[in-house]
C-alpha atoms as a PDB file:
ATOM      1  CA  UNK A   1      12.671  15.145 -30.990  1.00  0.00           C
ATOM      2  CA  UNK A   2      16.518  15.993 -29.816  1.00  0.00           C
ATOM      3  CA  UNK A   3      14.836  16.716 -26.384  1.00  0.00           C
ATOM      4  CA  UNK A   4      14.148  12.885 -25.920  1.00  0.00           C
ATOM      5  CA  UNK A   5      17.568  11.821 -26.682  1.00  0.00           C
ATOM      6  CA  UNK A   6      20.198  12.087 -24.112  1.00  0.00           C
ATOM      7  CA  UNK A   7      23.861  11.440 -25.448  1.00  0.00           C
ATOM      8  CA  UNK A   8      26.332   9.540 -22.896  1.00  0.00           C
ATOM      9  CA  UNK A   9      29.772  11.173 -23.042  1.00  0.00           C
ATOM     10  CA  UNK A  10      31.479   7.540 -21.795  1.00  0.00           C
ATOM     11  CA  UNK A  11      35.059   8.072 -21.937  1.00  0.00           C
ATOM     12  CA  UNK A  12      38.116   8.401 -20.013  1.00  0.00           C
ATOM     13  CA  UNK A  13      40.489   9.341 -23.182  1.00  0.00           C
ATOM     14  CA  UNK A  14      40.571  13.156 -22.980  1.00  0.00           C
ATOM     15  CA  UNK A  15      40.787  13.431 -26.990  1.00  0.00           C
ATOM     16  CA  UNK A  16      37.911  11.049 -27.580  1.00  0.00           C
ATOM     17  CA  UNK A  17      35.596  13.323 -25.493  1.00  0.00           C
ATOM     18  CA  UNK A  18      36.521  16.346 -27.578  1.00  0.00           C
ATOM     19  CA  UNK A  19      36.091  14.866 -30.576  1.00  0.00           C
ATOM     20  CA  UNK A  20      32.590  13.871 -29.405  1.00  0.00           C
ATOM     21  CA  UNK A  21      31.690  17.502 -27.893  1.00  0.00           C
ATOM     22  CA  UNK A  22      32.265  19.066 -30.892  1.00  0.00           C
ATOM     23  CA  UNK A  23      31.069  17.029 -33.095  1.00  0.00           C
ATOM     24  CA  UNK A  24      27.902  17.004 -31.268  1.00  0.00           C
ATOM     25  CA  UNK A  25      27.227  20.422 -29.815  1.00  0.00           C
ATOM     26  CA  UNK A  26      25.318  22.323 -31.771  1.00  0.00           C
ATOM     27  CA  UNK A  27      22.911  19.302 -32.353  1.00  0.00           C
ATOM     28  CA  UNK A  28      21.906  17.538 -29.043  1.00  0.00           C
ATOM     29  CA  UNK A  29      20.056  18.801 -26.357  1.00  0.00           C
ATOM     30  CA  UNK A  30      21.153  16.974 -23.464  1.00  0.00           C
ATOM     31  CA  UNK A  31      24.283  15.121 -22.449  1.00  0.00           C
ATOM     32  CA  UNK A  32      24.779  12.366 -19.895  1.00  0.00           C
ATOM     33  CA  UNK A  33      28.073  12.534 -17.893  1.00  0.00           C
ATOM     34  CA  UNK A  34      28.960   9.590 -15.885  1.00  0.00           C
ATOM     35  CA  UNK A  35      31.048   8.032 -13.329  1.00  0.00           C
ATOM     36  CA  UNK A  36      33.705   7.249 -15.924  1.00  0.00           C
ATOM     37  CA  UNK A  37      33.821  10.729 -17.535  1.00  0.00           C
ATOM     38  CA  UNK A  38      33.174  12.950 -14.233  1.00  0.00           C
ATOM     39  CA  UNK A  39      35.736  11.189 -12.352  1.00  0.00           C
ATOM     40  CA  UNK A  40      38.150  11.731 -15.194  1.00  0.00           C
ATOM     41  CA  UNK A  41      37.962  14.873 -15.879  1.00  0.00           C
ATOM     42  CA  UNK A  42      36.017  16.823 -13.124  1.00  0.00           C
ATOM     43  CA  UNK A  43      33.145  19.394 -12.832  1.00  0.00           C
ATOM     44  CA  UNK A  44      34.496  21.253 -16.123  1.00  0.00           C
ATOM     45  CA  UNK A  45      33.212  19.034 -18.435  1.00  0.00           C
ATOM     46  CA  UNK A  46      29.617  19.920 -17.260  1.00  0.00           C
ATOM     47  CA  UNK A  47      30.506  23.792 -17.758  1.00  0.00           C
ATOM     48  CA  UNK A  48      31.537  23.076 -21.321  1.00  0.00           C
ATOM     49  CA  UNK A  49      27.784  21.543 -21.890  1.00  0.00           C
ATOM     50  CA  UNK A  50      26.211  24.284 -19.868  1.00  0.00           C
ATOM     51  CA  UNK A  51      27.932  26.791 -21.885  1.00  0.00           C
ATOM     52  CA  UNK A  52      26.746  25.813 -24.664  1.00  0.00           C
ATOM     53  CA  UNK A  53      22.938  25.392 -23.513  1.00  0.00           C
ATOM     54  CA  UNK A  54      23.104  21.430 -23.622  1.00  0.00           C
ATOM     55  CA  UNK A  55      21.696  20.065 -20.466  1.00  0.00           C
ATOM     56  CA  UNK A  56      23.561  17.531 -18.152  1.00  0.00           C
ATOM     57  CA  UNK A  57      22.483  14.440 -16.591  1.00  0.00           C
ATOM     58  CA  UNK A  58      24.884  13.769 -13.967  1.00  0.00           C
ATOM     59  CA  UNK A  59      24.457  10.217 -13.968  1.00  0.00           C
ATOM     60  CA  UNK A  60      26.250   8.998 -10.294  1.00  0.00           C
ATOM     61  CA  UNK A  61      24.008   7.407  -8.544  1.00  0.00           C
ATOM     62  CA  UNK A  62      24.074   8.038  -5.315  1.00  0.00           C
ATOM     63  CA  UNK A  63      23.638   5.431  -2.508  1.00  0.00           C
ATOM     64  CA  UNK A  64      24.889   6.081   1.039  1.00  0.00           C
ATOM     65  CA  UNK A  65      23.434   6.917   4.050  1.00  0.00           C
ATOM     66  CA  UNK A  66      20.608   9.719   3.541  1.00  0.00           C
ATOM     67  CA  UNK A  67      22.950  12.691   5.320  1.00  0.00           C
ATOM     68  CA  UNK A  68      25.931  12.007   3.099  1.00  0.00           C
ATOM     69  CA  UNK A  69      23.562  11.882   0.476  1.00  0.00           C
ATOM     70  CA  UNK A  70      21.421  15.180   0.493  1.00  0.00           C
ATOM     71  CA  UNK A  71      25.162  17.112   1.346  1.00  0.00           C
ATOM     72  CA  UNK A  72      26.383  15.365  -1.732  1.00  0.00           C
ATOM     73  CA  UNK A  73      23.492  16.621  -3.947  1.00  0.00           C
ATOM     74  CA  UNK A  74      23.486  19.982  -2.755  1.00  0.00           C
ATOM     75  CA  UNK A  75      27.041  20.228  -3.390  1.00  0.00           C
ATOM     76  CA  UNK A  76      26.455  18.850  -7.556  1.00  0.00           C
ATOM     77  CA  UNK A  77      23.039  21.048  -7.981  1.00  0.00           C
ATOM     78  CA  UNK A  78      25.608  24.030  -7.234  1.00  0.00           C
ATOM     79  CA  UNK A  79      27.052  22.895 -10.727  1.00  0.00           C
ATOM     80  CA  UNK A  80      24.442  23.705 -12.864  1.00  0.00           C
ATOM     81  CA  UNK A  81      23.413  20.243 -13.088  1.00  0.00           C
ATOM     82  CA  UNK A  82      19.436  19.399 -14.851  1.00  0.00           C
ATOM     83  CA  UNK A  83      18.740  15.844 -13.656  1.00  0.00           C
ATOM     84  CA  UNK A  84      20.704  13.505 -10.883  1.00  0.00           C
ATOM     85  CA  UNK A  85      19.981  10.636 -10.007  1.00  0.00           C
ATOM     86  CA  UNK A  86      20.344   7.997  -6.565  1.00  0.00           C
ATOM     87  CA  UNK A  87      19.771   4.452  -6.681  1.00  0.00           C
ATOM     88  CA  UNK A  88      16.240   3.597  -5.297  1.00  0.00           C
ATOM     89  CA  UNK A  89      17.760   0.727  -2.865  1.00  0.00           C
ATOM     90  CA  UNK A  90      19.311   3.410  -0.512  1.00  0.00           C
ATOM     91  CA  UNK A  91      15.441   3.925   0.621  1.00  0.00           C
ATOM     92  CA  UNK A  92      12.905   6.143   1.178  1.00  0.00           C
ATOM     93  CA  UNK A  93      14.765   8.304   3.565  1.00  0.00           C
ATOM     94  CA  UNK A  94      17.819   8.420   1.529  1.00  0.00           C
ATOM     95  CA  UNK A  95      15.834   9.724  -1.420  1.00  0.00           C
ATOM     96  CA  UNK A  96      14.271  11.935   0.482  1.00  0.00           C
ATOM     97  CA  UNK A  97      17.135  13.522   1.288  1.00  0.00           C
ATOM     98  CA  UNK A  98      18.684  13.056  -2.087  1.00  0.00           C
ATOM     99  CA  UNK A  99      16.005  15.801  -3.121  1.00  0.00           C
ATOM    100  CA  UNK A 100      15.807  18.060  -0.637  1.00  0.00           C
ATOM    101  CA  UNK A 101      19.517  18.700  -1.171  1.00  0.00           C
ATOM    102  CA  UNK A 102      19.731  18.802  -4.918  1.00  0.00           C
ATOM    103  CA  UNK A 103      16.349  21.398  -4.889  1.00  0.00           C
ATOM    104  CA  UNK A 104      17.640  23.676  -2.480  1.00  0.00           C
ATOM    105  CA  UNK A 105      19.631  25.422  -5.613  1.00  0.00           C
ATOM    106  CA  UNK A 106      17.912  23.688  -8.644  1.00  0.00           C
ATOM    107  CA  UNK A 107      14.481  24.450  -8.236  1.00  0.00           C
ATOM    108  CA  UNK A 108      13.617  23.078 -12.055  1.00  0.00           C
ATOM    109  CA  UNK A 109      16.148  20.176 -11.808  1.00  0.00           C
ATOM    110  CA  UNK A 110      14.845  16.532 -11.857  1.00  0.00           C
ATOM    111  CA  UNK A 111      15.819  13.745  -9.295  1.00  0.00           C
ATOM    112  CA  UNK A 112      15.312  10.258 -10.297  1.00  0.00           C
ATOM    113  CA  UNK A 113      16.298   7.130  -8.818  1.00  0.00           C
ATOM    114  CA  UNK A 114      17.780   3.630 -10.583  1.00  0.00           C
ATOM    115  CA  UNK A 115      15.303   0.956 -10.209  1.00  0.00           C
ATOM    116  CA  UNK A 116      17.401  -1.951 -11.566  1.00  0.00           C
ATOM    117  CA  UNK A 117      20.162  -1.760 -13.326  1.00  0.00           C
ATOM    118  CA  UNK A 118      19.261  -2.453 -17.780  1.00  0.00           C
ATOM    119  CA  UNK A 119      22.342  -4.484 -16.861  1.00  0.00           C
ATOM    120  CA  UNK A 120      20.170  -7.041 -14.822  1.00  0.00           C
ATOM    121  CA  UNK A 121      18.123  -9.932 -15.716  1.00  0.00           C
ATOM    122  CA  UNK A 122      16.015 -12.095 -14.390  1.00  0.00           C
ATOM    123  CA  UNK A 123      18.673 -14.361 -13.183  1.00  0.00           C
ATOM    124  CA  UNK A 124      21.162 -11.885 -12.050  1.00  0.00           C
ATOM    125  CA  UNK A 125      18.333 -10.041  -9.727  1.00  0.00           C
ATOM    126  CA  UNK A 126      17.029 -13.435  -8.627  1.00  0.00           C
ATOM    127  CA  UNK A 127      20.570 -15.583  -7.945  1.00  0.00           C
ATOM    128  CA  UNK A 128      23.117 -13.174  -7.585  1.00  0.00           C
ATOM    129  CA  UNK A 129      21.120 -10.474  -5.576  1.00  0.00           C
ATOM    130  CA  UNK A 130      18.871 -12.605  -4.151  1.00  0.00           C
ATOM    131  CA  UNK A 131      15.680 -10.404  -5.092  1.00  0.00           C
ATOM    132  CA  UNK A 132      13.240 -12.799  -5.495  1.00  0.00           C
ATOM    133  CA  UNK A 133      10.322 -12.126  -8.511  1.00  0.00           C
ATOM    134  CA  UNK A 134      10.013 -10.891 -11.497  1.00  0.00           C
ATOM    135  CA  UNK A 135      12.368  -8.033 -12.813  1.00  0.00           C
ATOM    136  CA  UNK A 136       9.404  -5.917 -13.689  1.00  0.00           C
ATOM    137  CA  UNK A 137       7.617  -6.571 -10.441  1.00  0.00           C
ATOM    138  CA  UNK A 138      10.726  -4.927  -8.925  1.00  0.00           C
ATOM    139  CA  UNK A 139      10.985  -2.081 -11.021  1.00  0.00           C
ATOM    140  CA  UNK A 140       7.438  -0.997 -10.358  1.00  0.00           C
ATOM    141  CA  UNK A 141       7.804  -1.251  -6.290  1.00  0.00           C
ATOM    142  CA  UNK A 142      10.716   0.959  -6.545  1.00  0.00           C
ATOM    143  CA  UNK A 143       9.661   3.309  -8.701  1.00  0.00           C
ATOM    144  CA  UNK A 144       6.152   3.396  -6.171  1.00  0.00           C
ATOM    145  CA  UNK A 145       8.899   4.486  -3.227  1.00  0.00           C
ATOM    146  CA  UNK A 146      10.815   6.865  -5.407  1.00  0.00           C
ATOM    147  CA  UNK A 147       7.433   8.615  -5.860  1.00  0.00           C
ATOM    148  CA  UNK A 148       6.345   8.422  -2.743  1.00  0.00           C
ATOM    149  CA  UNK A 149       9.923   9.969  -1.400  1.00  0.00           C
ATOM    150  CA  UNK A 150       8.886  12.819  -3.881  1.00  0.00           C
ATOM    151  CA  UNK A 151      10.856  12.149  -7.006  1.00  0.00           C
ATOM    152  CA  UNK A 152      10.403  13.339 -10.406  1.00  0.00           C
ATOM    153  CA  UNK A 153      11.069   9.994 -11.944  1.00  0.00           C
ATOM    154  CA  UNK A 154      12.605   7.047 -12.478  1.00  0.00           C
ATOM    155  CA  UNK A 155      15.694   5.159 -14.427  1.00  0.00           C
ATOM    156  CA  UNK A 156      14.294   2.193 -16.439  1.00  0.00           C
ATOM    157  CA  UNK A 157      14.123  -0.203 -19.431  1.00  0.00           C
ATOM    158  CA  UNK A 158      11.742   0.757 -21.842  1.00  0.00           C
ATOM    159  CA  UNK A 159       9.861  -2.335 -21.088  1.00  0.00           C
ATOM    160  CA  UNK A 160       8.647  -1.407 -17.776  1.00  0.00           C
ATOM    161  CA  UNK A 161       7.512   2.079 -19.021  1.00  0.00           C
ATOM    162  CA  UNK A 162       4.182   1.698 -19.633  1.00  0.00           C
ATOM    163  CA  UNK A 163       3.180  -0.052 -16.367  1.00  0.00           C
ATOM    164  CA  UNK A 164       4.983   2.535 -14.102  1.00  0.00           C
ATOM    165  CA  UNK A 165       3.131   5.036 -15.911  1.00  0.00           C
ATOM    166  CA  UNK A 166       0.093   3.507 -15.596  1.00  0.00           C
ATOM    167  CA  UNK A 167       0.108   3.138 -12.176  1.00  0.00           C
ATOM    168  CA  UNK A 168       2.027   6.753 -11.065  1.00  0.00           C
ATOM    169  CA  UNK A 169       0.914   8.644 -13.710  1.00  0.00           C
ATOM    170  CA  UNK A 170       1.593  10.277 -16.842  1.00  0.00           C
ATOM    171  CA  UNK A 171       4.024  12.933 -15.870  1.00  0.00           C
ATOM    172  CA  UNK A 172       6.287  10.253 -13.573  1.00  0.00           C
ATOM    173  CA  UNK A 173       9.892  10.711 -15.746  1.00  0.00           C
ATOM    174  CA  UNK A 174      11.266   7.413 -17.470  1.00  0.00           C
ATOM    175  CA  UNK A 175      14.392   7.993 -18.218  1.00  0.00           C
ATOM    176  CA  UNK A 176      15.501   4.225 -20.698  1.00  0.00           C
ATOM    177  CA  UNK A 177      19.352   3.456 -20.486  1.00  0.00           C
ATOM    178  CA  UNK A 178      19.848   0.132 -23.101  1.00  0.00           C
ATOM    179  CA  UNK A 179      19.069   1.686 -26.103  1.00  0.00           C
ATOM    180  CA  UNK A 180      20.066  -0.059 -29.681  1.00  0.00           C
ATOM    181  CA  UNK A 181      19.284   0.983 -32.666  1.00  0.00           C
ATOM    182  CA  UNK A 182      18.656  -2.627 -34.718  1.00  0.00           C
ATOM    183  CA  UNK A 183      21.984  -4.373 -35.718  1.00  0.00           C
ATOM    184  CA  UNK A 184      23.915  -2.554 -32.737  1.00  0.00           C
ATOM    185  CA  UNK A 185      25.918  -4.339 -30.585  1.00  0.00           C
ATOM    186  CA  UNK A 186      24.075  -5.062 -27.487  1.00  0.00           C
ATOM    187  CA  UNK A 187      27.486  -4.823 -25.327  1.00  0.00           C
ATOM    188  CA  UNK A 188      27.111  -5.548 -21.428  1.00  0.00           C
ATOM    189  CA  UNK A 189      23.512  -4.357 -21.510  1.00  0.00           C
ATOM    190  CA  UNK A 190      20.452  -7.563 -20.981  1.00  0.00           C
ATOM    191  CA  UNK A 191      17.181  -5.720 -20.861  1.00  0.00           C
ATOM    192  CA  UNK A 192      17.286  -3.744 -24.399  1.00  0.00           C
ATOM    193  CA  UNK A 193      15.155  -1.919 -26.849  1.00  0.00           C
ATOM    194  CA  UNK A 194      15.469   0.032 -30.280  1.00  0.00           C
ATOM    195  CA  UNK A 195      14.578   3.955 -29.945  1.00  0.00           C
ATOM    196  CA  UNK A 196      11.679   3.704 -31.575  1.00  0.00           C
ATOM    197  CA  UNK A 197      10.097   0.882 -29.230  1.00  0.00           C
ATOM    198  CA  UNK A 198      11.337   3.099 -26.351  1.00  0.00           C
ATOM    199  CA  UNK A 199       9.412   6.140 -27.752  1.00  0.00           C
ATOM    200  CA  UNK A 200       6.315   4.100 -28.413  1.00  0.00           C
ATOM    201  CA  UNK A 201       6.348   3.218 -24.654  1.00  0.00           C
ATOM    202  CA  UNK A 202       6.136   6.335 -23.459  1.00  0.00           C
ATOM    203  CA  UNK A 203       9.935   6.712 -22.150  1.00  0.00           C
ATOM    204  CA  UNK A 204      10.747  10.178 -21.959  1.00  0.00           C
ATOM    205  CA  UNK A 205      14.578  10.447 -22.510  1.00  0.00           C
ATOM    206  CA  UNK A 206      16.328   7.745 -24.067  1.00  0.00           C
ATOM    207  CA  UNK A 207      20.055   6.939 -22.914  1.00  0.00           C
ATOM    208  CA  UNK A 208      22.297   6.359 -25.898  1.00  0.00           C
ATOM    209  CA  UNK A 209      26.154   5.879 -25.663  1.00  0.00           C
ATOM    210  CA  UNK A 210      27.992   3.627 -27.821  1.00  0.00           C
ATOM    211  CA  UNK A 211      25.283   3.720 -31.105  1.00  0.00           C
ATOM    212  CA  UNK A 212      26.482   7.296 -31.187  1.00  0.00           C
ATOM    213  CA  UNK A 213      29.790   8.120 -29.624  1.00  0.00           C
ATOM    214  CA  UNK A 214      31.764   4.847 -31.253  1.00  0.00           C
ATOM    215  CA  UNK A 215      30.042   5.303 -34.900  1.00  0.00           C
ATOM    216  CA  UNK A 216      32.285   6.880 -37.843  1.00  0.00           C
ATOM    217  CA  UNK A 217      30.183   9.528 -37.489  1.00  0.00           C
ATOM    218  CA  UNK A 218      28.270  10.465 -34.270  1.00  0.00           C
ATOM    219  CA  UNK A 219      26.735  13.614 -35.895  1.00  0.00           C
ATOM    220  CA  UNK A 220      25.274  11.705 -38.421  1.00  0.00           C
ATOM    221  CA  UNK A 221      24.479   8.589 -36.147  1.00  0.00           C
ATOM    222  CA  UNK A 222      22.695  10.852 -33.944  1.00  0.00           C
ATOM    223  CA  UNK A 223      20.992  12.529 -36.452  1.00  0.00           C
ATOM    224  CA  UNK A 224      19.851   8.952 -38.026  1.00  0.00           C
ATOM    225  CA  UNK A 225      18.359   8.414 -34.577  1.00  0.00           C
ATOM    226  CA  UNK A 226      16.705  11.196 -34.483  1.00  0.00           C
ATOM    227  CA  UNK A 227      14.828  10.532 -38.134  1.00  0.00           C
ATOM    228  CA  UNK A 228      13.580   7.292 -37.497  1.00  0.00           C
ATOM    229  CA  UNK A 229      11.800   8.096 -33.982  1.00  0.00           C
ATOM    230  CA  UNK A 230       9.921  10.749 -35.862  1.00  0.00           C
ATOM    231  CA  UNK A 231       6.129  10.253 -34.945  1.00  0.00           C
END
């Protein structure tokens, strides 16, 4: 099941992160490296992962116009780099290019696109971005263009997993940010679900930071994770 579980490596604080690597390494199968880490520390930190046969989600999405876009993928998929990911709202076009950049040098990779952020609600997508509808509504039109710009997949709560699937098929990625484990702190995330109700749903990879990486013990916090979303 470690292949469903991707870590987040969210840290600035250089001795935090290598604390986390190794206590982590030989266990997980995938890392995600984000704007905070990546921009702290640079393209070595995904070397360390790829040296030690993790694979990296390089979590940046990217949202600009579609040339800056597909020269900016092309230039991360030279890293080694598994799955990227843009933000939907950029467009068809921008996707488009998004993925015909990143596959020119990772043929296996997976691009996905954000839908809406697990840091939205209702009200927030409604008032403050002036989306109108429902949240889920809007997740499932955006993850219809990212699969019609040729995408692998989509970023998502677990709650809209099942729907998307239904309607773009089974082998559509759903990749679930806003995972806690019961009795976690929910932190700055809105639209949130345990790993087991994220499994259940279908979701492919489930996003978990903070669960893991600010427990006494990540190993064994990971590992816990890992036994109770044991079908």
């Amino acid at each position: 099941m470690k292949d469903h579980i991707i870590v987040a490596f969210d840290t600035q604080d250089k001795k935090q992160f290598d604390f986390l690597f190794n206590d982590l390494k030989n266990d997980i199968g995938h890392a995600k490296i984000g704007m905070e880490a990546f921009y702290t520390f640079g393209i070595d930190v995904i070397e360390r992962f790829k040296k030690e046969n993790i694979k990296v989600f390089l979590d940046l999405k990217l949202h600009d116009i579609p040339s800056t876009v597909e020269k900016a993928s092309r230039t991360l998929s030279k890293l080694g780099v598994d799955i990227l990911n843009v933000h939907a709202a950029g467009g068809v076009d921008m996707m488009k290019a998004a993925a015909l950049g990143f596959k020119e040098n990772q043929t296996n990779g997976k691009m996905i696109a954000v839908t809406q952020l697990t840091s939205t609600n209702q009200d927030i997508m409604n008032n403050e971005l002036n989306i109108p509808g429902l949240v889920e509504h809007q997740v499932e039109h955006m993850a219809t263009l990212t699969k019609s710009a040729g995408l692998d997949g989509i970023v998502s709560s677990a709650g809209e997993v099942k729907k998307v699937k239904a309607r773009l098929g089974l082998d559509f990625i759903c990749v679930t940010p806003g995972i806690r484990p019961k009795g976690s702190d929910q932190g700055d995330q809105k639209r949130i679900y345990t790993p087991m109700e994220a499994i259940t749903s279908g979701a492919d990879y489930l996003v978990i930071g903070r669960p893991i990486t600010q427990a006494p013990s990540p190993k064994e916090a990971y590992l816990k994770i890992l036994e109770d979303i044991k079908l």
